[in-house]
PDB file of N, CA and C in Angstrom:
ATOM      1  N   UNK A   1      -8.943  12.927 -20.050  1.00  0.00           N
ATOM      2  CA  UNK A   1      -8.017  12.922 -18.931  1.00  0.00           C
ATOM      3  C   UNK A   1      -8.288  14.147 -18.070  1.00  0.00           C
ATOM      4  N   UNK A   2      -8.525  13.872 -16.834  1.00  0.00           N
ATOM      5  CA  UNK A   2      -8.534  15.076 -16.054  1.00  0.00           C
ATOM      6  C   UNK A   2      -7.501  15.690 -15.997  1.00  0.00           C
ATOM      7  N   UNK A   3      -7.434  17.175 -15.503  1.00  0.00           N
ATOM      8  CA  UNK A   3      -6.329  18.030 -15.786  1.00  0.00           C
ATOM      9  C   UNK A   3      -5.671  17.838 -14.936  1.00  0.00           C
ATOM     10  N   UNK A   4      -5.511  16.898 -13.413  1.00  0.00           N
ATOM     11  CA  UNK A   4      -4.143  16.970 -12.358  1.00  0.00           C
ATOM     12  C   UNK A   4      -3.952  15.681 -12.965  1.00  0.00           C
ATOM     13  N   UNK A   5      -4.472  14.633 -13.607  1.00  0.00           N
ATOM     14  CA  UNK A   5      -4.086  13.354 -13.595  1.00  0.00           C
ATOM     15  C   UNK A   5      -2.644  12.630 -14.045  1.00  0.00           C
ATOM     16  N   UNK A   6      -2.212  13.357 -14.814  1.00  0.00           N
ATOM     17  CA  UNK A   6      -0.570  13.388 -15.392  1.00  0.00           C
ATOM     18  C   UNK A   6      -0.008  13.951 -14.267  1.00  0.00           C
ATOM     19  N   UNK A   7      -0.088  15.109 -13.900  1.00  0.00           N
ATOM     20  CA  UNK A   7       0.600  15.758 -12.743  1.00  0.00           C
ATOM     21  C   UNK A   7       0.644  14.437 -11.751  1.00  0.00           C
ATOM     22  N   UNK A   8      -0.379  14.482 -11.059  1.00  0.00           N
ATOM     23  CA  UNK A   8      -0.628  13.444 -10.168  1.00  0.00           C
ATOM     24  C   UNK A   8       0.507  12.598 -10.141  1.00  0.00           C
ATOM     25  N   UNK A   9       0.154  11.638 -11.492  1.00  0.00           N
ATOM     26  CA  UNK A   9       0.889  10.430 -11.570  1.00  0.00           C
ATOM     27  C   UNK A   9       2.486  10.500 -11.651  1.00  0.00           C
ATOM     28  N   UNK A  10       3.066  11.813 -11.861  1.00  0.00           N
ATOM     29  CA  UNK A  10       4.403  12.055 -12.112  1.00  0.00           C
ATOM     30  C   UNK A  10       4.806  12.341 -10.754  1.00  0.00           C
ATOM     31  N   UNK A  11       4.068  12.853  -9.834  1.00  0.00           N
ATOM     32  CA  UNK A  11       4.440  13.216  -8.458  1.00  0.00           C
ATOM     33  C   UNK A  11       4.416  11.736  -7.761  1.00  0.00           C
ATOM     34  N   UNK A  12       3.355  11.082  -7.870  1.00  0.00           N
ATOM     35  CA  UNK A  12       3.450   9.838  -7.437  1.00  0.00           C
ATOM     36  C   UNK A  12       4.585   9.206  -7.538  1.00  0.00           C
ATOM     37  N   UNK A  13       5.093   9.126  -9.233  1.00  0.00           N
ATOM     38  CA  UNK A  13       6.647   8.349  -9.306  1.00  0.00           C
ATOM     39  C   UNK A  13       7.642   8.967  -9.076  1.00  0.00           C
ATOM     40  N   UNK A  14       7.638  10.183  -8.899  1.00  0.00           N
ATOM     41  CA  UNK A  14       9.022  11.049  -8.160  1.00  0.00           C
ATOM     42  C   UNK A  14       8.675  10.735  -6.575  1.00  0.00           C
ATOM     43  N   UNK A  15       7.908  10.397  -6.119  1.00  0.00           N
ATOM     44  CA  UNK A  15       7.748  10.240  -4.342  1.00  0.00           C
ATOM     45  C   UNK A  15       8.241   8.606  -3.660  1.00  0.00           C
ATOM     46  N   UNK A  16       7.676   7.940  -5.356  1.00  0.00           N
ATOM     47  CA  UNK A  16       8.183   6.342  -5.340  1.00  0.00           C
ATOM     48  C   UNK A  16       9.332   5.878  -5.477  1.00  0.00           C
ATOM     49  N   UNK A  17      10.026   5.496  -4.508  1.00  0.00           N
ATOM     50  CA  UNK A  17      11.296   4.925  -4.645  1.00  0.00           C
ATOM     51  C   UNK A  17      11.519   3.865  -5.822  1.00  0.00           C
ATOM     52  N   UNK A  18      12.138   3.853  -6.839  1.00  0.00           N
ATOM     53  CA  UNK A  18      11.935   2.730  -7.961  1.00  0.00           C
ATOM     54  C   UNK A  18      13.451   2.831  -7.655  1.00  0.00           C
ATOM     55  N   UNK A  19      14.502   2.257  -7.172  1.00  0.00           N
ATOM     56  CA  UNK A  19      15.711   1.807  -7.699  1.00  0.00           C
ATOM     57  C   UNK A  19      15.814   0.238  -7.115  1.00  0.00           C
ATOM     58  N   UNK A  20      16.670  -0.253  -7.794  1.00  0.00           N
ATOM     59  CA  UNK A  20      17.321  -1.548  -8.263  1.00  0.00           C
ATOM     60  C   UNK A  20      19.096  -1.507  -7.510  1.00  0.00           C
ATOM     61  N   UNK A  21      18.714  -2.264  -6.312  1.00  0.00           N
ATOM     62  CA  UNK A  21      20.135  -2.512  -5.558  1.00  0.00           C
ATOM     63  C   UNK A  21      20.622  -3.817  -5.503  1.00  0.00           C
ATOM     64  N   UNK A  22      20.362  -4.725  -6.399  1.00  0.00           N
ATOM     65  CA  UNK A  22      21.059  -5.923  -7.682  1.00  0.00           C
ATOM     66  C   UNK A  22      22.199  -5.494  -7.602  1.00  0.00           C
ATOM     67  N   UNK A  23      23.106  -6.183  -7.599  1.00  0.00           N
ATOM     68  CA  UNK A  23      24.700  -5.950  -8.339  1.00  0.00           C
ATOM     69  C   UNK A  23      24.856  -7.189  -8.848  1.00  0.00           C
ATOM     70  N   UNK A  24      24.799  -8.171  -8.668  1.00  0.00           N
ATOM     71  CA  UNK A  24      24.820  -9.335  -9.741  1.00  0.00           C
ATOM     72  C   UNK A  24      23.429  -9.794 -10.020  1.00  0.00           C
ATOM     73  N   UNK A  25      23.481 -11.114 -10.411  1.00  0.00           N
ATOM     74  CA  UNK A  25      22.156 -11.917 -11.123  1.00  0.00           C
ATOM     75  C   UNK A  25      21.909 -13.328  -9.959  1.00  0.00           C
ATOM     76  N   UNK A  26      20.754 -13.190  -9.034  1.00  0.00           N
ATOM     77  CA  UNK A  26      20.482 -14.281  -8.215  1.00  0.00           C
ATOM     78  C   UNK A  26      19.572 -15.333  -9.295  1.00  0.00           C
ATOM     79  N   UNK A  27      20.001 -16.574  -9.099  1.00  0.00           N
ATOM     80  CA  UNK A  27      18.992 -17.834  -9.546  1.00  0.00           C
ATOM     81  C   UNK A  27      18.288 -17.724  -8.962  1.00  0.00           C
ATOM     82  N   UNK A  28      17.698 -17.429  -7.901  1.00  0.00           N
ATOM     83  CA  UNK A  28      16.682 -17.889  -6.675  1.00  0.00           C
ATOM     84  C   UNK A  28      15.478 -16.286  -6.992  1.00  0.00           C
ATOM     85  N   UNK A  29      15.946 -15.340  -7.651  1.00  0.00           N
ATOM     86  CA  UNK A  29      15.133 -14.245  -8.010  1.00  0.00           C
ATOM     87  C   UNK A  29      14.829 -14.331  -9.221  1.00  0.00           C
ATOM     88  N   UNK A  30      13.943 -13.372  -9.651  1.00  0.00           N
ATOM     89  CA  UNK A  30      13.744 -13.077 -10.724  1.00  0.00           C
ATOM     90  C   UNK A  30      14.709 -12.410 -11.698  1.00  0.00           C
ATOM     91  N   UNK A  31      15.250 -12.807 -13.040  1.00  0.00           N
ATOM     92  CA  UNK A  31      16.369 -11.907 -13.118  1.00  0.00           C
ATOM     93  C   UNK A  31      15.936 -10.164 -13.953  1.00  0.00           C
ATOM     94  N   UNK A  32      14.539 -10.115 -14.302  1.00  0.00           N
ATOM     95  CA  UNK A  32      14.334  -8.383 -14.591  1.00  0.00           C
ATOM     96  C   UNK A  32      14.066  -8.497 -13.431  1.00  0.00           C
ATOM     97  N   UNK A  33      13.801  -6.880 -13.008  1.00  0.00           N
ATOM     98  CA  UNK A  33      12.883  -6.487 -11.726  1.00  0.00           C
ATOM     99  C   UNK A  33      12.474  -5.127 -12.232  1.00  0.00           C
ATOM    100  N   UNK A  34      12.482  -4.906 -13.626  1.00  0.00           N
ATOM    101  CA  UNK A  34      12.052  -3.802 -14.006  1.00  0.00           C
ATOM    102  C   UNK A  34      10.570  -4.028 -13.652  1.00  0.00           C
ATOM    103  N   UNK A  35       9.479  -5.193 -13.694  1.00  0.00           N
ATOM    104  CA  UNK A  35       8.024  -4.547 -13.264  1.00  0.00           C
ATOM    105  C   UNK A  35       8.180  -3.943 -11.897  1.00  0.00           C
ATOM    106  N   UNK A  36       9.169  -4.062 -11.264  1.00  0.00           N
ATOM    107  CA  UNK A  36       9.047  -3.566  -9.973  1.00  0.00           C
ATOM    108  C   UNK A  36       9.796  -2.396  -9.789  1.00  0.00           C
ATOM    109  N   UNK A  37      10.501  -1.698 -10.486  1.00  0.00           N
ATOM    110  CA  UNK A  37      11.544  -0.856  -9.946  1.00  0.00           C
ATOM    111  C   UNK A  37      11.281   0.257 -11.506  1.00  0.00           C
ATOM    112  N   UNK A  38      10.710   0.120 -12.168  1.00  0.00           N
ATOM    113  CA  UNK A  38      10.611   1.158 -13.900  1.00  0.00           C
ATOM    114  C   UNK A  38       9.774   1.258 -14.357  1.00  0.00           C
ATOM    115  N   UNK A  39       9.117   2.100 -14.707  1.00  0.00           N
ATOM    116  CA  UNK A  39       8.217   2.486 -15.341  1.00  0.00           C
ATOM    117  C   UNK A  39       8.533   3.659 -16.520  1.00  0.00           C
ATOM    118  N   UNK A  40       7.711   3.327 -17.593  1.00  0.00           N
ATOM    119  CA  UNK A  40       8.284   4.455 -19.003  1.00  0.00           C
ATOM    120  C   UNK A  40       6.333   4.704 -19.534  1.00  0.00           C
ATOM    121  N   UNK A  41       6.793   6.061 -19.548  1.00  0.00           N
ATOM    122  CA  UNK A  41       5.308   6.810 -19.736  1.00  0.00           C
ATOM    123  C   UNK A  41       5.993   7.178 -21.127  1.00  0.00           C
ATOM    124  N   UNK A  42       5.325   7.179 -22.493  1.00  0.00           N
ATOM    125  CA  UNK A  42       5.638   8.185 -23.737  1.00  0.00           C
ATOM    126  C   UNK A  42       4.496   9.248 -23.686  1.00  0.00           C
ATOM    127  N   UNK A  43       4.895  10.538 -24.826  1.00  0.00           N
ATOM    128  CA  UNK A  43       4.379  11.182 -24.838  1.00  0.00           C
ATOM    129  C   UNK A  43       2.677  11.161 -24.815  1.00  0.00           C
ATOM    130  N   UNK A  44       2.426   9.835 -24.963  1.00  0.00           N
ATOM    131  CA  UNK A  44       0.714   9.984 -25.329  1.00  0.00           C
ATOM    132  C   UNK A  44      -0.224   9.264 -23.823  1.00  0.00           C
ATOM    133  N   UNK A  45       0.630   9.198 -22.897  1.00  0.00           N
ATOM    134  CA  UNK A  45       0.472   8.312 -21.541  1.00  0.00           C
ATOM    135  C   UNK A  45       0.214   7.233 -21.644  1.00  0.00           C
ATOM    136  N   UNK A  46       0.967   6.277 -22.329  1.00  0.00           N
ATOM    137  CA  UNK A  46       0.765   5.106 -22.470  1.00  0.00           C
ATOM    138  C   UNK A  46       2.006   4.421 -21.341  1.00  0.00           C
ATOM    139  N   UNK A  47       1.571   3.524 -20.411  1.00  0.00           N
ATOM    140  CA  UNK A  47       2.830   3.082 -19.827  1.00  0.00           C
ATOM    141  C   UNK A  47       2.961   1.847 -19.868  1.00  0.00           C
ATOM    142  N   UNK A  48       4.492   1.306 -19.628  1.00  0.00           N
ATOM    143  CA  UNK A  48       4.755   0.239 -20.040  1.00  0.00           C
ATOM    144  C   UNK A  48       5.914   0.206 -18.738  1.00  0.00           C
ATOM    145  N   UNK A  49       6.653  -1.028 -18.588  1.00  0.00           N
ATOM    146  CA  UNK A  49       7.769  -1.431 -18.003  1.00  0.00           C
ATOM    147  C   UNK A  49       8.821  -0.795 -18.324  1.00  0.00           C
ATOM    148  N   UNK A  50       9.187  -1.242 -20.018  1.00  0.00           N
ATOM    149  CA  UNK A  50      10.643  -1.168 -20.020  1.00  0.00           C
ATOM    150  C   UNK A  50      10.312  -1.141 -21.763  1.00  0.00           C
ATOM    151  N   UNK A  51      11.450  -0.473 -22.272  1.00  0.00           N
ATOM    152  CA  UNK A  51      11.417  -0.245 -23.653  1.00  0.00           C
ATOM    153  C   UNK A  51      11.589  -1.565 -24.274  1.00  0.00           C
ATOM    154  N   UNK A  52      11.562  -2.748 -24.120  1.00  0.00           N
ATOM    155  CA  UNK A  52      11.232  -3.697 -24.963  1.00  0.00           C
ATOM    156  C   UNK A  52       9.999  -4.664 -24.954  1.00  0.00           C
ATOM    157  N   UNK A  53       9.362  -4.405 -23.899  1.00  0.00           N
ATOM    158  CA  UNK A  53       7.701  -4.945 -23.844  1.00  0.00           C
ATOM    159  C   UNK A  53       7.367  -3.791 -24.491  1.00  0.00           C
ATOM    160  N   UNK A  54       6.510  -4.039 -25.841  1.00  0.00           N
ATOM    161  CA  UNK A  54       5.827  -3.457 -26.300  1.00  0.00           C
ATOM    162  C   UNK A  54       4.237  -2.901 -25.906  1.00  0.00           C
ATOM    163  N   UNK A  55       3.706  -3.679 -25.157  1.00  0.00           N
ATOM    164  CA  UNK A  55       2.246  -4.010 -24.580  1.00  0.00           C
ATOM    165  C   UNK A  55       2.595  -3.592 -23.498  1.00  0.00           C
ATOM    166  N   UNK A  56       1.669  -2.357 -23.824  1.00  0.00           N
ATOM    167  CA  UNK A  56       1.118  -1.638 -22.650  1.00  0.00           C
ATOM    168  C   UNK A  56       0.596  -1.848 -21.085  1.00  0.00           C
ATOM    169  N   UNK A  57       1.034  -1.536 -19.981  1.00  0.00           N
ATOM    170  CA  UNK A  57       0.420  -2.094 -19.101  1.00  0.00           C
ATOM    171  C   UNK A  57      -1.187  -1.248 -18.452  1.00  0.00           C
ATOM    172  N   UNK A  58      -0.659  -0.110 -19.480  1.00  0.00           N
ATOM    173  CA  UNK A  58      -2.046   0.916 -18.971  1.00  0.00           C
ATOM    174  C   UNK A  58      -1.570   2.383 -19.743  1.00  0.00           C
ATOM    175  N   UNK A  59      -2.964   3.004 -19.622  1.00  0.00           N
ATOM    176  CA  UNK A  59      -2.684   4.255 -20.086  1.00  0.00           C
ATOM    177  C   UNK A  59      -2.718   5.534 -19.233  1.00  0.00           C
ATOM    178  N   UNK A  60      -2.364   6.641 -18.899  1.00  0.00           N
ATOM    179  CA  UNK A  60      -2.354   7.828 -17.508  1.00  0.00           C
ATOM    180  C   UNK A  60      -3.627   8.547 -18.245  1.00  0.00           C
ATOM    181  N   UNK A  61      -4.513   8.412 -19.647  1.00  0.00           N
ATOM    182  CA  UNK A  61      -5.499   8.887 -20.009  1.00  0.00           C
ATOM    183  C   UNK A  61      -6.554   8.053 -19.473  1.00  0.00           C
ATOM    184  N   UNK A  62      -6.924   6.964 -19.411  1.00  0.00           N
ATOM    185  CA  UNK A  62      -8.235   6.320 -18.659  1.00  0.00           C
ATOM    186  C   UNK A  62      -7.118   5.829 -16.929  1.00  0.00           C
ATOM    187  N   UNK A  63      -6.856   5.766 -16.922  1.00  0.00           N
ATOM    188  CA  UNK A  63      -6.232   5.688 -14.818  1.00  0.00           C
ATOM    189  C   UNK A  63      -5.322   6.389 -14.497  1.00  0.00           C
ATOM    190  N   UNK A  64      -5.300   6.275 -13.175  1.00  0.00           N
ATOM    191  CA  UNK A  64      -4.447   6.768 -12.484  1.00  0.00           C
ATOM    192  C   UNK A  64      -3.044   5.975 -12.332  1.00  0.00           C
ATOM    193  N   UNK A  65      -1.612   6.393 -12.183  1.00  0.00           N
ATOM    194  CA  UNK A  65      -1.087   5.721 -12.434  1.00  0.00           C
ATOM    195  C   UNK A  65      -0.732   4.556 -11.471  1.00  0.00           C
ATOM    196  N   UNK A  66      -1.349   4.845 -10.136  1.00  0.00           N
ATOM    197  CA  UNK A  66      -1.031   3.635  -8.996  1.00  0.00           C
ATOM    198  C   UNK A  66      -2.117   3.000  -9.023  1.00  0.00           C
ATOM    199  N   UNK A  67      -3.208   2.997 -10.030  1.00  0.00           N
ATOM    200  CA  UNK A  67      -4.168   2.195 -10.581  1.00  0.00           C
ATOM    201  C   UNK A  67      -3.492   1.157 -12.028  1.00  0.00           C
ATOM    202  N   UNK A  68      -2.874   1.597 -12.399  1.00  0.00           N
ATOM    203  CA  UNK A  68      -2.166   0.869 -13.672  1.00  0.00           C
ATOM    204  C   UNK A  68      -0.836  -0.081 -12.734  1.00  0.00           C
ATOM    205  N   UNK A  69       0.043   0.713 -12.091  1.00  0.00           N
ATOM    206  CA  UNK A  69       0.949  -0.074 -11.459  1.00  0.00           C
ATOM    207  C   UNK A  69       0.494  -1.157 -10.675  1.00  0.00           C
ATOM    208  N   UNK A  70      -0.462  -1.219 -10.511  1.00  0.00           N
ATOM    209  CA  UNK A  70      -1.007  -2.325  -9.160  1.00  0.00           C
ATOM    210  C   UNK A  70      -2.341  -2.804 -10.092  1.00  0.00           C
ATOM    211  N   UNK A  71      -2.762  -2.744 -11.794  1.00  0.00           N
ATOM    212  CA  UNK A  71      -3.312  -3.557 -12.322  1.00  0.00           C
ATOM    213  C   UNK A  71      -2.787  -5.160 -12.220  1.00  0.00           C
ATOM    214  N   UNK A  72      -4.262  -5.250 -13.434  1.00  0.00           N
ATOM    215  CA  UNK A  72      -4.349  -7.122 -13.353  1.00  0.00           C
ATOM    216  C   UNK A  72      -2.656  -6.786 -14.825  1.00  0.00           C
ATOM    217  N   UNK A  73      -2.454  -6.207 -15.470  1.00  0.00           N
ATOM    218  CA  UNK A  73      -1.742  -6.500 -16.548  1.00  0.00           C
ATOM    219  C   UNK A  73      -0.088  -6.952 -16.140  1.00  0.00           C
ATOM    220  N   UNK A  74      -0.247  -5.532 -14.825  1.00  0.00           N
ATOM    221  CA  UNK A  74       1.253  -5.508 -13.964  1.00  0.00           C
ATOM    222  C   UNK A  74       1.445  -6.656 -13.663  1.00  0.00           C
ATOM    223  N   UNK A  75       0.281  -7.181 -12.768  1.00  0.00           N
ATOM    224  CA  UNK A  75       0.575  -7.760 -11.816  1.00  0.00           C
ATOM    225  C   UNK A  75       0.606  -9.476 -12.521  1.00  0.00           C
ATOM    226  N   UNK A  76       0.338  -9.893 -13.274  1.00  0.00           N
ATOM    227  CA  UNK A  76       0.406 -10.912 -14.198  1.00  0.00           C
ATOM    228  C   UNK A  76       1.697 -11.292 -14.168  1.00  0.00           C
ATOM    229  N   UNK A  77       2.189  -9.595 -14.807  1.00  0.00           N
ATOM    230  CA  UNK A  77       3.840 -10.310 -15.704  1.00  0.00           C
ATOM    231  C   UNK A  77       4.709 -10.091 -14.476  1.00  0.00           C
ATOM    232  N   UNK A  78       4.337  -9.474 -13.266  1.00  0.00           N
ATOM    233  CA  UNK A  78       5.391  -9.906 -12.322  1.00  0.00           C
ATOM    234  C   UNK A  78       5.096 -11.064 -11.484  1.00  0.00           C
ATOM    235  N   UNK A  79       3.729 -11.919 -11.847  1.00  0.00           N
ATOM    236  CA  UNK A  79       3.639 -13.234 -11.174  1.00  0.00           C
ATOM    237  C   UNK A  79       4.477 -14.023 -12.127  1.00  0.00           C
ATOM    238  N   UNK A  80       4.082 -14.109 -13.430  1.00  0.00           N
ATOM    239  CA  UNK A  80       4.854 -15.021 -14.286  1.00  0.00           C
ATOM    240  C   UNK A  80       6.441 -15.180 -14.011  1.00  0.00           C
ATOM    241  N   UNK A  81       6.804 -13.754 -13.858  1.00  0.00           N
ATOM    242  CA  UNK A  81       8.475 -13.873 -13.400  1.00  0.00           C
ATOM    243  C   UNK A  81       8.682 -14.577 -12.063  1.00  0.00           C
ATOM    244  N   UNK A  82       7.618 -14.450 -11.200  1.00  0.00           N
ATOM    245  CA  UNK A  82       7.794 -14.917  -9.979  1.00  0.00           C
ATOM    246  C   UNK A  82       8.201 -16.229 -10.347  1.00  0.00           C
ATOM    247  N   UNK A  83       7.506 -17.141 -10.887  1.00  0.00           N
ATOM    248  CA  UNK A  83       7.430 -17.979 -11.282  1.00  0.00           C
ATOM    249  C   UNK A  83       8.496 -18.888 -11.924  1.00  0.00           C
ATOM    250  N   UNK A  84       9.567 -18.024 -12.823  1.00  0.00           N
ATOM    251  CA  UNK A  84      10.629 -18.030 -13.229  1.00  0.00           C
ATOM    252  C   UNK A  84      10.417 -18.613 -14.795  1.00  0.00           C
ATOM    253  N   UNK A  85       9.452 -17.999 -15.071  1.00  0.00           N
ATOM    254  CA  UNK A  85       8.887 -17.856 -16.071  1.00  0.00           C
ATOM    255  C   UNK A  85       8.983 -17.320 -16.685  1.00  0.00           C
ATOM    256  N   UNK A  86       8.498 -16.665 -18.322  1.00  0.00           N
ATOM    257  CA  UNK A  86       9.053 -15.477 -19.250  1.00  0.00           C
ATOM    258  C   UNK A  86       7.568 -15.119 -19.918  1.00  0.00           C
ATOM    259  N   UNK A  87       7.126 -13.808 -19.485  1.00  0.00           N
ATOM    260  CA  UNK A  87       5.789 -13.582 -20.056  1.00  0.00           C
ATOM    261  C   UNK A  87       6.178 -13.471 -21.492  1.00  0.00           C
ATOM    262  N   UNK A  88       5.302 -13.987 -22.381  1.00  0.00           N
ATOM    263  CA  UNK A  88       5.056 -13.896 -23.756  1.00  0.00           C
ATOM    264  C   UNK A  88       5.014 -12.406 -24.162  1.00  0.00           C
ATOM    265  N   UNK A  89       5.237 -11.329 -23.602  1.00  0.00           N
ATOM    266  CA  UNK A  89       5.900 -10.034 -24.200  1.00  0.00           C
ATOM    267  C   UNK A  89       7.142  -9.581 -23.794  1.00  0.00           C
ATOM    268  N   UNK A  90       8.140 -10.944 -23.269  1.00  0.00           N
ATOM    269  CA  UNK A  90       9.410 -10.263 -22.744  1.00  0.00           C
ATOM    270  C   UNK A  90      10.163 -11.405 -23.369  1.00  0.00           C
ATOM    271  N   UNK A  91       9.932 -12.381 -24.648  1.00  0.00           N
ATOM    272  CA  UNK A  91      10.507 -13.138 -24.817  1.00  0.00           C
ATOM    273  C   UNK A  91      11.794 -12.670 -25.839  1.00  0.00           C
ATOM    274  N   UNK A  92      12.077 -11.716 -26.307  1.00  0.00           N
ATOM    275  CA  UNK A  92      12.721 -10.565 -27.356  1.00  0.00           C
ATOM    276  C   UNK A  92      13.872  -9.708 -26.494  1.00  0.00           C
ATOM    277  N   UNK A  93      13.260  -9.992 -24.692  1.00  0.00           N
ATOM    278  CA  UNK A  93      14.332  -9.124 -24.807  1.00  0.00           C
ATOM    279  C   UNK A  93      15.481  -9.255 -23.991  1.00  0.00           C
ATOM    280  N   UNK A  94      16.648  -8.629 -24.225  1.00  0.00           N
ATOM    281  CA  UNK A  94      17.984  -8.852 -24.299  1.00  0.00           C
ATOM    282  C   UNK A  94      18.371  -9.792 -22.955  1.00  0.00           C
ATOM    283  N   UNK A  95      17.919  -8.994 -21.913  1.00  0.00           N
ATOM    284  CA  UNK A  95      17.979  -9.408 -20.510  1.00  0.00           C
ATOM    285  C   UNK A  95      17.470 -11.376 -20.320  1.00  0.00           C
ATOM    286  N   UNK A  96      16.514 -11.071 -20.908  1.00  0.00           N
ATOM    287  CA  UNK A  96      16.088 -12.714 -20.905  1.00  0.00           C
ATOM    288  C   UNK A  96      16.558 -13.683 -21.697  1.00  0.00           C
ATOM    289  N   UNK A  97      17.169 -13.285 -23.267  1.00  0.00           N
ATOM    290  CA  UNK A  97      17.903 -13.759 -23.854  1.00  0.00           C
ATOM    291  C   UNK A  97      19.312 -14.266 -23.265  1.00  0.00           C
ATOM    292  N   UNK A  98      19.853 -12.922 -22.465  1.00  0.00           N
ATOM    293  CA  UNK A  98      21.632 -13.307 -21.890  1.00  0.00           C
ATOM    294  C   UNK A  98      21.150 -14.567 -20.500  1.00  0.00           C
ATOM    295  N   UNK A  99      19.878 -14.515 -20.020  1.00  0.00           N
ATOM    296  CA  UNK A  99      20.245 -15.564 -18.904  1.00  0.00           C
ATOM    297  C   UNK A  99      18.824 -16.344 -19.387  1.00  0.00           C
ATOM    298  N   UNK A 100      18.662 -16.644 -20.262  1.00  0.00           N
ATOM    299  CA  UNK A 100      17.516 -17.650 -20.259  1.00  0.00           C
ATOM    300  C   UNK A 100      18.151 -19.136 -19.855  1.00  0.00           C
ATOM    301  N   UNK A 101      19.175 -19.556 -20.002  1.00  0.00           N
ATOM    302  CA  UNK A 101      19.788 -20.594 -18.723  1.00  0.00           C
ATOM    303  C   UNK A 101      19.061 -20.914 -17.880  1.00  0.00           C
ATOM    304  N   UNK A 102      19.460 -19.857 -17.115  1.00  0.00           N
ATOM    305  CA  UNK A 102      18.857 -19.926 -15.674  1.00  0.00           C
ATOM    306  C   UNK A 102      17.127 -19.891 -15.254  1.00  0.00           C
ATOM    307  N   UNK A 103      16.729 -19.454 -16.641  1.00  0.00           N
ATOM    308  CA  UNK A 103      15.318 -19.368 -16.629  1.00  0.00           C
ATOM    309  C   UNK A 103      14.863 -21.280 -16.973  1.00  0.00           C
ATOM    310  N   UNK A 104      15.382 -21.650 -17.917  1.00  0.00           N
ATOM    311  CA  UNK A 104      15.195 -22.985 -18.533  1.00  0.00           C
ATOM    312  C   UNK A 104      15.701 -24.361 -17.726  1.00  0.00           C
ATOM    313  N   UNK A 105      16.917 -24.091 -16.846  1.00  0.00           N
ATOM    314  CA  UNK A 105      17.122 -24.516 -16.046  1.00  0.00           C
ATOM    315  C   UNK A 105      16.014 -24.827 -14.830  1.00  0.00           C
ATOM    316  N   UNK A 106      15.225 -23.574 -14.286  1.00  0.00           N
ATOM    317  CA  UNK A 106      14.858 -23.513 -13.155  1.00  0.00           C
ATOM    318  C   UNK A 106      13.323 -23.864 -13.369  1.00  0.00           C
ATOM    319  N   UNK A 107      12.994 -24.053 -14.962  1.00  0.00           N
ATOM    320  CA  UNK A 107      11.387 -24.620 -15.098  1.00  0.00           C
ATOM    321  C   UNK A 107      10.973 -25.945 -15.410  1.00  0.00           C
ATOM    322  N   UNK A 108      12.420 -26.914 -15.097  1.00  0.00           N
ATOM    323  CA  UNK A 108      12.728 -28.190 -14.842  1.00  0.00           C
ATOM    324  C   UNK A 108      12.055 -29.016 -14.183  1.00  0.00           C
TER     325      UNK A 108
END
C-alpha cells in the first residue's frame, strides 16, 4: 500500500456526501441504499457496504478507494437491487428480511 493511499481514501469519504434522506420505505426504490450512501473500511482495509454483507467489495491495500466504490463488485450489487432483486450476499440481512414483501411482490 502506498503511504497516502488510506489517507487519500479517508479524505475522499469525508469530502463525499454519503447520507440517506429516506424517511420511509418506497416500493418503486430500492429498499437498502447502503451501496450508495455507506461504506465500512476495518482495520485491515478491507471494504464492504454494510456490516452484514460479508464479501468484500475491495480492499484500500491493492486500490484506491473511488476505484473500489465505482468497481465491477459495487456496481453489480447495486444493479441487482436496481432490479429489485436481492444479491446472494444480502440475503441474511435484517433490512431485506423486514420487507422482502415488497421485494417478492415486485419480481412477479
Amino acid at each position: 500500500m502506498r503511504s497516502n493511499s488510506l489517507k487519500d481514501s479517508v479524505t475522499f469519504l469525508l469530502e463525499t456526501k454519503y447520507s440517506s434522506e429516506k424517511a420511509g420505505i418506497d416500493s418503486s426504490e430500492p429498499v437498502c441504499d447502503k451501496p450508495w450512501n455507506n461504506a465500512l473500511i476495518d482495520l485491515n482495509g478491507n471494504v464492504q457496504f454494510c456490516c452484514w454483507i460479508h464479501e468484500r467489495i475491495g480492499s484500500l491495500n491493492d486500490s484506491e478507494f473511488y476505484q473500489i466504490w465505482n468497481g465491477e463488485k459495487a456496481r453489480k450489487i447495486r444493479s441487482v437491487l436496481l432490479r429489485k432483486e436481492i444479491p446472494s450476499c444480502c440475503t441474511l440481512c435484517p433490512v431485506y428480511l423486514d420487507h422482502r414483501q415488497i421485494y417478492n411482490s415486485s419480481n412477479k
